[in-house]
C-alpha atoms as a PDB file:
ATOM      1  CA  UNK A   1     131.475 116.242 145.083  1.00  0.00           C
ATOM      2  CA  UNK A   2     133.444 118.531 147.305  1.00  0.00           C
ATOM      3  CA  UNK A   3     131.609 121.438 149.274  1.00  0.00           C
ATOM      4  CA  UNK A   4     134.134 124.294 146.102  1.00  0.00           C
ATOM      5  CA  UNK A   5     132.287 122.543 143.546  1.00  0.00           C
ATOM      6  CA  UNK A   6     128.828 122.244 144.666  1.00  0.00           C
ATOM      7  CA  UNK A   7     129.250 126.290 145.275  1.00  0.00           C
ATOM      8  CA  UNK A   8     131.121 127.224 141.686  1.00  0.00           C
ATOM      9  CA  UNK A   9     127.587 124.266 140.237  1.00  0.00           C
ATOM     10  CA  UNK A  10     125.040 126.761 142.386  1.00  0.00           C
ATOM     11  CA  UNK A  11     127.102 130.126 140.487  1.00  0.00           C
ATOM     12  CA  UNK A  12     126.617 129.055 137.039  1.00  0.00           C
ATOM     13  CA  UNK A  13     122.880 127.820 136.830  1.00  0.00           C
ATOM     14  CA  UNK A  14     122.304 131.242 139.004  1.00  0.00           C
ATOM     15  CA  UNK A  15     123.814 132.891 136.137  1.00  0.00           C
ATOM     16  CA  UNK A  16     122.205 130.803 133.978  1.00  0.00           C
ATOM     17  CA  UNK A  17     119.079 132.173 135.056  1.00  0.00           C
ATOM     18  CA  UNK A  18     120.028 135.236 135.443  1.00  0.00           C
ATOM     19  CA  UNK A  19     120.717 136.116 131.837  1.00  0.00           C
ATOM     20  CA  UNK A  20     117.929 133.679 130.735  1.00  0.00           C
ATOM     21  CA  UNK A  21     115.933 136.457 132.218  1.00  0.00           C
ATOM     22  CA  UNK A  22     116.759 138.844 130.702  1.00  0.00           C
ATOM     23  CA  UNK A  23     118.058 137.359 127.184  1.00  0.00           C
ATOM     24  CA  UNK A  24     116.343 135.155 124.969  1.00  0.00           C
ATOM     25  CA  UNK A  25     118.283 131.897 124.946  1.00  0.00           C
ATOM     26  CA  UNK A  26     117.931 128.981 122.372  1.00  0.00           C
ATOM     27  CA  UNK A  27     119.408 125.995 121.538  1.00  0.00           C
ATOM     28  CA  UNK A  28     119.712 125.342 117.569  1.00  0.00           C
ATOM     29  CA  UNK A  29     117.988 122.099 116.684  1.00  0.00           C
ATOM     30  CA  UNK A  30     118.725 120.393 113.364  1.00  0.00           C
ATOM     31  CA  UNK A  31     115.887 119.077 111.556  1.00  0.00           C
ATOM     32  CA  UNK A  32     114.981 115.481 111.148  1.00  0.00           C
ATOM     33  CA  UNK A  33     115.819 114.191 108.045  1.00  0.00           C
ATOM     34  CA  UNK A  34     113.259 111.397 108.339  1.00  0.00           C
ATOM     35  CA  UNK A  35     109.615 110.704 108.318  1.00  0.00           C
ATOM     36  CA  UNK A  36     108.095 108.233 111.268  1.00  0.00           C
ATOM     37  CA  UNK A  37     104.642 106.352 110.846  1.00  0.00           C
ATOM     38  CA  UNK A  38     103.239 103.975 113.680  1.00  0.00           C
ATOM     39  CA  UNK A  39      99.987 101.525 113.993  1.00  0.00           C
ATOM     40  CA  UNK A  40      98.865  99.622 116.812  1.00  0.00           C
ATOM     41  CA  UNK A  41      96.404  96.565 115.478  1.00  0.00           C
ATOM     42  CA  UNK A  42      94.311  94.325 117.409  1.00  0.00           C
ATOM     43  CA  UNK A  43      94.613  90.736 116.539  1.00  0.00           C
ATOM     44  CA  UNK A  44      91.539  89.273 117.927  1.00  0.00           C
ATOM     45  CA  UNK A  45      89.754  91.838 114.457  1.00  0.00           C
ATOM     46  CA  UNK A  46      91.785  89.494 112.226  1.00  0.00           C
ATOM     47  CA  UNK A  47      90.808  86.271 113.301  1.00  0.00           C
ATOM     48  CA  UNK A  48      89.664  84.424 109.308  1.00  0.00           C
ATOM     49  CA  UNK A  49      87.632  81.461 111.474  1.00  0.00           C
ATOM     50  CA  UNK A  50      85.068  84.778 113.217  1.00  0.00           C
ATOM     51  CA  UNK A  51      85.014  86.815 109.936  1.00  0.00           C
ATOM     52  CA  UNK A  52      86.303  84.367 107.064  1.00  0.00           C
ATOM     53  CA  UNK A  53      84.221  86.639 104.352  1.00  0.00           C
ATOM     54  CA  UNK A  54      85.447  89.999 106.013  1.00  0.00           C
ATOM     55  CA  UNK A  55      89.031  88.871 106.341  1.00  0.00           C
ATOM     56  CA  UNK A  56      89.172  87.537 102.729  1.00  0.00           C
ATOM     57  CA  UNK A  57      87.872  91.113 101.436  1.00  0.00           C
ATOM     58  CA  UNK A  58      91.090  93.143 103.229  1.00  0.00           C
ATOM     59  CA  UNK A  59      93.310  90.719 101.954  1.00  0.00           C
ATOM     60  CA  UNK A  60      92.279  91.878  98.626  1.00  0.00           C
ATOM     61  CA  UNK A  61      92.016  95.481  99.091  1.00  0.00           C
ATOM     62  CA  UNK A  62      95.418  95.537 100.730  1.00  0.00           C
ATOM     63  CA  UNK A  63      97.794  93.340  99.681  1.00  0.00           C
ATOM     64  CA  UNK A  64      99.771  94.163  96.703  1.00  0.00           C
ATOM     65  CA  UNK A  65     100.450  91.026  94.311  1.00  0.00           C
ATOM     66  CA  UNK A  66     104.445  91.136  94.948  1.00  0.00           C
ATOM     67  CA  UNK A  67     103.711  90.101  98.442  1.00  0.00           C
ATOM     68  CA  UNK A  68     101.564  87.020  97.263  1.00  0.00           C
ATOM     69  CA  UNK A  69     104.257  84.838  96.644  1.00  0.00           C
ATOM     70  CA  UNK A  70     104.807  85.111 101.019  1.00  0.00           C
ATOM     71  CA  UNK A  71     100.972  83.869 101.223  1.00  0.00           C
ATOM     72  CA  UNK A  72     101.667  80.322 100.174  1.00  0.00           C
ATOM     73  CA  UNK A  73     104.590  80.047 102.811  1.00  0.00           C
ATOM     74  CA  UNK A  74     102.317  80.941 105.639  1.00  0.00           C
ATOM     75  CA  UNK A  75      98.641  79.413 104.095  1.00  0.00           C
ATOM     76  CA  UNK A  76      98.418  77.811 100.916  1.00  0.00           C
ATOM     77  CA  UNK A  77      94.407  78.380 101.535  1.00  0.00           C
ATOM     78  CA  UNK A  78      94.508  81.590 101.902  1.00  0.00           C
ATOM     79  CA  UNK A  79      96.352  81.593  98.635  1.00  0.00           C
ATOM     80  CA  UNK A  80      94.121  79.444  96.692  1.00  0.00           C
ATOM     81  CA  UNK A  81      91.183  81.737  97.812  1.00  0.00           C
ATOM     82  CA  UNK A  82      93.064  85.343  96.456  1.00  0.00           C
ATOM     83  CA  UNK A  83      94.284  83.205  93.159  1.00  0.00           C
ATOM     84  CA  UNK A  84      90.699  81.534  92.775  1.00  0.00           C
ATOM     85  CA  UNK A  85      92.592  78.331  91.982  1.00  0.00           C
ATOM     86  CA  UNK A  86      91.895  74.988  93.472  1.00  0.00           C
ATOM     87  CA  UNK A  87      88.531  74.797  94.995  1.00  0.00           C
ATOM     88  CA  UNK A  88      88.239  78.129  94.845  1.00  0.00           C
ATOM     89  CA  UNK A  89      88.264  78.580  91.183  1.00  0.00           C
ATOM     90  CA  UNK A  90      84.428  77.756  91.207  1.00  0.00           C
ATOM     91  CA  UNK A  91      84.473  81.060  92.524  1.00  0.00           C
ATOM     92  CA  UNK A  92      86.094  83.178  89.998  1.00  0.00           C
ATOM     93  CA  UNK A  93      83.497  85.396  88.531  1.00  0.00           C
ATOM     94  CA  UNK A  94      85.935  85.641  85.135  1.00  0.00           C
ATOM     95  CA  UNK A  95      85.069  89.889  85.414  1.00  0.00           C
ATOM     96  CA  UNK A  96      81.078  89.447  86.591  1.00  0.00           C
ATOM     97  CA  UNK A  97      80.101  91.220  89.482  1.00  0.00           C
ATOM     98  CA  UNK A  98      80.048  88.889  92.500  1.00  0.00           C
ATOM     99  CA  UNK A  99      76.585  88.083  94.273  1.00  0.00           C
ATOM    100  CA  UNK A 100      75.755  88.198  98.048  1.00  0.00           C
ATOM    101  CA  UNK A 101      75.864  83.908  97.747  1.00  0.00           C
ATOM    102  CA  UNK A 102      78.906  84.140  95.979  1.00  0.00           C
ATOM    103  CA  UNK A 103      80.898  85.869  98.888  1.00  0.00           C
ATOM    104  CA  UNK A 104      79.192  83.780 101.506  1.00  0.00           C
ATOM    105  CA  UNK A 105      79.935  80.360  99.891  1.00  0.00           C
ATOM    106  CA  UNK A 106      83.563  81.486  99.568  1.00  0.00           C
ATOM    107  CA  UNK A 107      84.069  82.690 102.857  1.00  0.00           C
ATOM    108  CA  UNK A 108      82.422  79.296 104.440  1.00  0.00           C
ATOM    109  CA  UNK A 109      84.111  77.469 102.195  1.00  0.00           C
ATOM    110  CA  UNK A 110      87.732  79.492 103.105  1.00  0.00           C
ATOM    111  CA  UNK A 111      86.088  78.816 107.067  1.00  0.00           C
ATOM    112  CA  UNK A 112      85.867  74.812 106.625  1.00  0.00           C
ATOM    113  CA  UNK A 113      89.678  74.780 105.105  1.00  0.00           C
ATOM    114  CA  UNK A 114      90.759  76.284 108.347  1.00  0.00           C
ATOM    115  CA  UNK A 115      91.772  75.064 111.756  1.00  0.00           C
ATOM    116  CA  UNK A 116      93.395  77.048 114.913  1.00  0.00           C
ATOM    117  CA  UNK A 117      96.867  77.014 113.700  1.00  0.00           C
ATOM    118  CA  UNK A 118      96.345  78.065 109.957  1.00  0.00           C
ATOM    119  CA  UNK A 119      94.008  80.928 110.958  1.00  0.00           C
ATOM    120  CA  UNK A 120      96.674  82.117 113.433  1.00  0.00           C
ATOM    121  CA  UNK A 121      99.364  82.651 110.706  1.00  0.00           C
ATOM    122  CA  UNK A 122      97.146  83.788 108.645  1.00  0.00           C
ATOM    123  CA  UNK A 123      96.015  86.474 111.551  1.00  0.00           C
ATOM    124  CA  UNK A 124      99.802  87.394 112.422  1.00  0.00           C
ATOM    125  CA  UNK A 125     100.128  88.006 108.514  1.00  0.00           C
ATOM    126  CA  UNK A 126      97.572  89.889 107.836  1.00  0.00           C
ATOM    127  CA  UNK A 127      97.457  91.880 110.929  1.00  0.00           C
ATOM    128  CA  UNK A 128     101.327  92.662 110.527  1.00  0.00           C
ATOM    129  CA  UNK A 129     100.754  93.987 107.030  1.00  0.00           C
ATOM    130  CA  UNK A 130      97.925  95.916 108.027  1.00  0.00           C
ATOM    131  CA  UNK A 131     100.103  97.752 110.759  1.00  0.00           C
ATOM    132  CA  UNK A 132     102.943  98.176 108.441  1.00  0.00           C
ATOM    133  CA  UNK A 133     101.067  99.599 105.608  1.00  0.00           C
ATOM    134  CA  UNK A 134      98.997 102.219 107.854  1.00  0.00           C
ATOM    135  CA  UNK A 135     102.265 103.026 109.391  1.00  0.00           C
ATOM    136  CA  UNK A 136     104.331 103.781 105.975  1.00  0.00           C
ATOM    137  CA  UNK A 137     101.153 105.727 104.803  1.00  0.00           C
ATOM    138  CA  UNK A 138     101.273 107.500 108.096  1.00  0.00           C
ATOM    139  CA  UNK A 139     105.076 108.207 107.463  1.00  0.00           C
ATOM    140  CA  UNK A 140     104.958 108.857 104.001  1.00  0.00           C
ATOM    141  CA  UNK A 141     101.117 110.386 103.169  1.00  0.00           C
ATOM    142  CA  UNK A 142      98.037 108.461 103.928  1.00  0.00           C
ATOM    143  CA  UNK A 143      96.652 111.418 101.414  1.00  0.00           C
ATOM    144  CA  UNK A 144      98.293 110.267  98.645  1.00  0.00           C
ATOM    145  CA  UNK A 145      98.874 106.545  99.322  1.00  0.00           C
ATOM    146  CA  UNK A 146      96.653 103.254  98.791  1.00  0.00           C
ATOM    147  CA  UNK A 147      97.684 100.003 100.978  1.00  0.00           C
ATOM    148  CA  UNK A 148      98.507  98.409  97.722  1.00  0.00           C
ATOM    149  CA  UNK A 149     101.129 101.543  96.962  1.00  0.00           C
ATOM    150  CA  UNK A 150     103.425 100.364  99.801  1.00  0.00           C
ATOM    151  CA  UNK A 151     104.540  96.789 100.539  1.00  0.00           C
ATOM    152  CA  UNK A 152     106.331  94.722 102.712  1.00  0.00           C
ATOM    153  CA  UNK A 153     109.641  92.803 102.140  1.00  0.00           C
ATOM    154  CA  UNK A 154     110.801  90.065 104.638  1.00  0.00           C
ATOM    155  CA  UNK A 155     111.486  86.320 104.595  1.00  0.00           C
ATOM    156  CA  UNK A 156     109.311  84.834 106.635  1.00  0.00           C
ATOM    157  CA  UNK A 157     108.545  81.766 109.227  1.00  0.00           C
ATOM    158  CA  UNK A 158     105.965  79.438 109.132  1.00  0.00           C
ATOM    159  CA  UNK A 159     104.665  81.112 112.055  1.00  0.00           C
ATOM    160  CA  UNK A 160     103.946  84.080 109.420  1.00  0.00           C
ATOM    161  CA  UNK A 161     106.229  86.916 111.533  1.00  0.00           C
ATOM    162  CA  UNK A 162     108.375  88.655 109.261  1.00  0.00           C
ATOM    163  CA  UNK A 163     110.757  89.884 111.857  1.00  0.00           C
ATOM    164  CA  UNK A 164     112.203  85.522 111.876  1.00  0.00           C
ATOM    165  CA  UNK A 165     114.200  84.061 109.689  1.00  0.00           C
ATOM    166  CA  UNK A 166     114.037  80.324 108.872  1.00  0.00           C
ATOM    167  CA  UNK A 167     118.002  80.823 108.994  1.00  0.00           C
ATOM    168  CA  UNK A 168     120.021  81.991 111.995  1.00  0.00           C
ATOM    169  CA  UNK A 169     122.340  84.935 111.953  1.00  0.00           C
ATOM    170  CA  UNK A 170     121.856  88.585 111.502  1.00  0.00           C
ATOM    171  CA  UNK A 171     119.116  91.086 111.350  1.00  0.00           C
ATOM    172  CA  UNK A 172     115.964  90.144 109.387  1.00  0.00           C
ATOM    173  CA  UNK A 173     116.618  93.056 107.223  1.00  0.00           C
ATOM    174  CA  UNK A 174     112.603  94.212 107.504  1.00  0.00           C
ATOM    175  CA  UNK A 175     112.163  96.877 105.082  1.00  0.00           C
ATOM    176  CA  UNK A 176     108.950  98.753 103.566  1.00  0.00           C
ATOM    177  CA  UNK A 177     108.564  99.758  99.552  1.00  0.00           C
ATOM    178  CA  UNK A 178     106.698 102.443  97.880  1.00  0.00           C
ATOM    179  CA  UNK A 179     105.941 101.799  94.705  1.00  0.00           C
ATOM    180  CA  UNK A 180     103.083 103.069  92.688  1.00  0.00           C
ATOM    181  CA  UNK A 181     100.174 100.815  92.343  1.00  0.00           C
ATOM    182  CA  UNK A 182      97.631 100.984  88.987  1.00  0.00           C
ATOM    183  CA  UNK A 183      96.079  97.878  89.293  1.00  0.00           C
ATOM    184  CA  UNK A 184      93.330  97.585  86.876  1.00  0.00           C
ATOM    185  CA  UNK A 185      93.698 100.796  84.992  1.00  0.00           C
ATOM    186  CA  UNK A 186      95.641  98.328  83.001  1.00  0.00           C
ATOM    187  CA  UNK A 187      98.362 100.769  82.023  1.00  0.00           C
ATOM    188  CA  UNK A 188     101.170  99.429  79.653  1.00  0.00           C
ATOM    189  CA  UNK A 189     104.247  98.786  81.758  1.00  0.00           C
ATOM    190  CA  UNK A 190     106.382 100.662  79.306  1.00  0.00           C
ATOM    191  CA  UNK A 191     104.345 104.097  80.545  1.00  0.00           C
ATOM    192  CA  UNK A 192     105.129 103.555  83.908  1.00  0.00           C
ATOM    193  CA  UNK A 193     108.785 103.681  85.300  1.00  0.00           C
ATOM    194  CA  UNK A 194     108.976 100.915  87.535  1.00  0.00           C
ATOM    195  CA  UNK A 195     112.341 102.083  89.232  1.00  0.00           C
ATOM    196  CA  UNK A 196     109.972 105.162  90.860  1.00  0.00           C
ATOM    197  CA  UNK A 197     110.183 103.120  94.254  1.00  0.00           C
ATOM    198  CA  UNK A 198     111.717 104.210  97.914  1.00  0.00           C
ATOM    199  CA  UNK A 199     112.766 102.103 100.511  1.00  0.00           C
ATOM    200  CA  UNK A 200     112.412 102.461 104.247  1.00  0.00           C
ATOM    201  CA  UNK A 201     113.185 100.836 107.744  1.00  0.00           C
ATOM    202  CA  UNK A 202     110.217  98.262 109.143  1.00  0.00           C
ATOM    203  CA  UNK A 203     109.876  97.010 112.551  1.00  0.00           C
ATOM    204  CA  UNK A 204     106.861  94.646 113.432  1.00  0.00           C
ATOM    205  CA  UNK A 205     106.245  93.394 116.924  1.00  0.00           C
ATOM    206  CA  UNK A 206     103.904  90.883 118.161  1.00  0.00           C
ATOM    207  CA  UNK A 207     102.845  91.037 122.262  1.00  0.00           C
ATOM    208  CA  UNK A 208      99.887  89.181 123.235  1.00  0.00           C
ATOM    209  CA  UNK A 209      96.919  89.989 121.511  1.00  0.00           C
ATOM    210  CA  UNK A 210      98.424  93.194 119.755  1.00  0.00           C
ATOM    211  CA  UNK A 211     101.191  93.969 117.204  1.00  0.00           C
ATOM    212  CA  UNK A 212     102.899  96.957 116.406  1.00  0.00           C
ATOM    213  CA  UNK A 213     104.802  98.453 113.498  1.00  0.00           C
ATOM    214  CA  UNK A 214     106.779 101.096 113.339  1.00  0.00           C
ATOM    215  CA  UNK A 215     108.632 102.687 109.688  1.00  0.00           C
ATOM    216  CA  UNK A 216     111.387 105.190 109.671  1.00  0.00           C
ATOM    217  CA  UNK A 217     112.439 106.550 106.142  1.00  0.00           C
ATOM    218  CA  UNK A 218     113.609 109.472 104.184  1.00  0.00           C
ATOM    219  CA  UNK A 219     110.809 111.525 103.040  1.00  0.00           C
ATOM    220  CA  UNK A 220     108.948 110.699  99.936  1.00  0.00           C
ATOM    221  CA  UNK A 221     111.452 111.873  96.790  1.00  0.00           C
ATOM    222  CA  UNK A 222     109.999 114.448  94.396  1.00  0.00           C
ATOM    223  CA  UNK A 223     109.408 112.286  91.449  1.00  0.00           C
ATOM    224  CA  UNK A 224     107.278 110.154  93.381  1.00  0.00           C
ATOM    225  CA  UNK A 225     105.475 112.853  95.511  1.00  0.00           C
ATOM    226  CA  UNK A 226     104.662 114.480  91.970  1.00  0.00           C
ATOM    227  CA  UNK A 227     103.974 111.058  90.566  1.00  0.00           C
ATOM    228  CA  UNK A 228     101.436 110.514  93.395  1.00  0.00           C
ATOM    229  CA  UNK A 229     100.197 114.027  93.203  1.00  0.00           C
ATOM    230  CA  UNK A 230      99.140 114.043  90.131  1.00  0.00           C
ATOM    231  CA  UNK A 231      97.212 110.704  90.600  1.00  0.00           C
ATOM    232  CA  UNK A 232      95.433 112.434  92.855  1.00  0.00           C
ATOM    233  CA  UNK A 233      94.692 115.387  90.873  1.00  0.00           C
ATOM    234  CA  UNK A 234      93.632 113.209  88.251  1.00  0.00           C
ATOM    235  CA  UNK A 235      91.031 111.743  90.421  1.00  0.00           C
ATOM    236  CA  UNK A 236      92.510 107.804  90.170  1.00  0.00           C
ATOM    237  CA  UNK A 237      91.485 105.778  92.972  1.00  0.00           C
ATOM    238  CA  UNK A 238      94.142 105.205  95.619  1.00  0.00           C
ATOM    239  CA  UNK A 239      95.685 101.398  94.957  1.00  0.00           C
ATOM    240  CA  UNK A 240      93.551  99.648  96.931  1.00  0.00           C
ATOM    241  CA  UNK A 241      91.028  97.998  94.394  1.00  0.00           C
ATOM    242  CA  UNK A 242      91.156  94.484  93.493  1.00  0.00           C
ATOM    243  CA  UNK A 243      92.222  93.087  90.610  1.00  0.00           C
ATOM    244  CA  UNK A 244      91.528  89.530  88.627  1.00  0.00           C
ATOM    245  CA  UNK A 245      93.875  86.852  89.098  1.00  0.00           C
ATOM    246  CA  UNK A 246      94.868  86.902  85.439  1.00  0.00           C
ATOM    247  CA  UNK A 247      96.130  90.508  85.703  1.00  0.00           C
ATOM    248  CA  UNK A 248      97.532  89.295  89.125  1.00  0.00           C
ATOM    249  CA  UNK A 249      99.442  86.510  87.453  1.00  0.00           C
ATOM    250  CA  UNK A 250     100.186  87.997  83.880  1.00  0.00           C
ATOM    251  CA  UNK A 251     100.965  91.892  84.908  1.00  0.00           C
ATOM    252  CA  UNK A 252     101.953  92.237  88.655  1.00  0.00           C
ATOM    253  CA  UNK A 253     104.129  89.088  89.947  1.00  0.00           C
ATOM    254  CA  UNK A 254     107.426  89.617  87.915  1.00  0.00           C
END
């Protein structure tokens, strides 16, 4: 740059200042026409062989029964356990109230089933869905939403990361849903509009003994931000109760 410029450079950010002085000078910013939710999770909390019973409880509280048909492709045990089928169905309590024993002969039974590599897809699973839910509540309204009202759509790898495909080519297409969760209120599908859902962007990442997840998406729509509202209102649990495998199988799946 020659010696003219440097000088004409020096008279225009003088001016700048000058007038900045003197003048109140702002730039117009647009808004941002999205919301942005992020959650940092460490893996070494989700590990199913230290805490088999604790693990087996989240899974329940948090997954929504859409994403269970992605639980047999990374642990058919882990399955078995949330479906109380196989030999886990000694363990269905067909609506009673579950004991102290009852949870602790599960969980060492779901213990004994395991060895280092199951637990670890079951730990990237679990974990990853943990971030991405906490992250789309973060985006979206952790005040109005239950883990079980947002869920995760992906193909998956037997290593249980959502961000692989099986098949090469492209981008993994990651993407988060809100949908409104009842669970066992046991509402008629008729009263409830199933095409109330919203989409966003998902990105899960896996580094050592963390992962991260990160959702970008429009902000909720008014029919479901009213829809959610008034659950609230209303004083409905947030979706994050369990429900039997029969209403599982029979009223959440298809």
């Amino acid at each position: 740059m020659s010696q003219r410029d440097l000088t004409s450079t020096s008279s225009v950010f003088l001016l700048y200042l000058s007038i900045g002085s003197h003048a109140d000078i702002s730039i117009p910013m647009k808004s941002f026409p999205f919301v942005l939710g992020t959650d940092i999770v460490h893996l070494i909390r989700w590990d199913p062989i230290r805490r088999p019973r604790v693990i087996l409880g989240l899974a329940r509280r948090t997954l929504h029964p859409k994403e269970y048909h992605n639980i047999t492709k990374v642990s058919p045990t882990l399955y078995d356990a949330l479906m109380h089928q196989g030999p886990f169905e000694q363990f269905d309590t067909k609506g009673r109230t579950k004991t102290g024993s009852d949870w602790e002969l599960e969980a060492g039974l779901f213990k004994d089933q395991l060895n280092h590599t199951s637990a670890g897809r079951i730990r990237n699973f679990l974990a990853g869905r943990w971030a991405a839910k906490e992250a789309a509540r973060k985006a979206w309204g952790a005040h109005l939403l239950g883990f079980k009202d947002v869920r995760v759509t992906a193909d998956l790898t037997q290593s249980g990361d959502p961000n692989v495909r099986d098949h090469g080519g492209g981008s993994p297409g990651v993407r988060i849903v809100c949908e409104p969760y009842w669970g066992p209120l046991n509402l008629k599908k008729a009263v409830i509009k199933l095409d109330r859902q919203q989409e966003g962007r998902l990105s899960i990442s896996h580094d050592g003994d963390y992962v991260v997840a990160t959702v970008i998406a429009e902000p909720l729509n008014e029919d479901l931000r009213s829809l959610f509202e008034g659950r609230k209102a209303s004083n409905i649990p947030l979706g994050q109760t369990h429900t039997s495998s029969k209403e599982k199988a029979s009223d959440d799946t298809d």
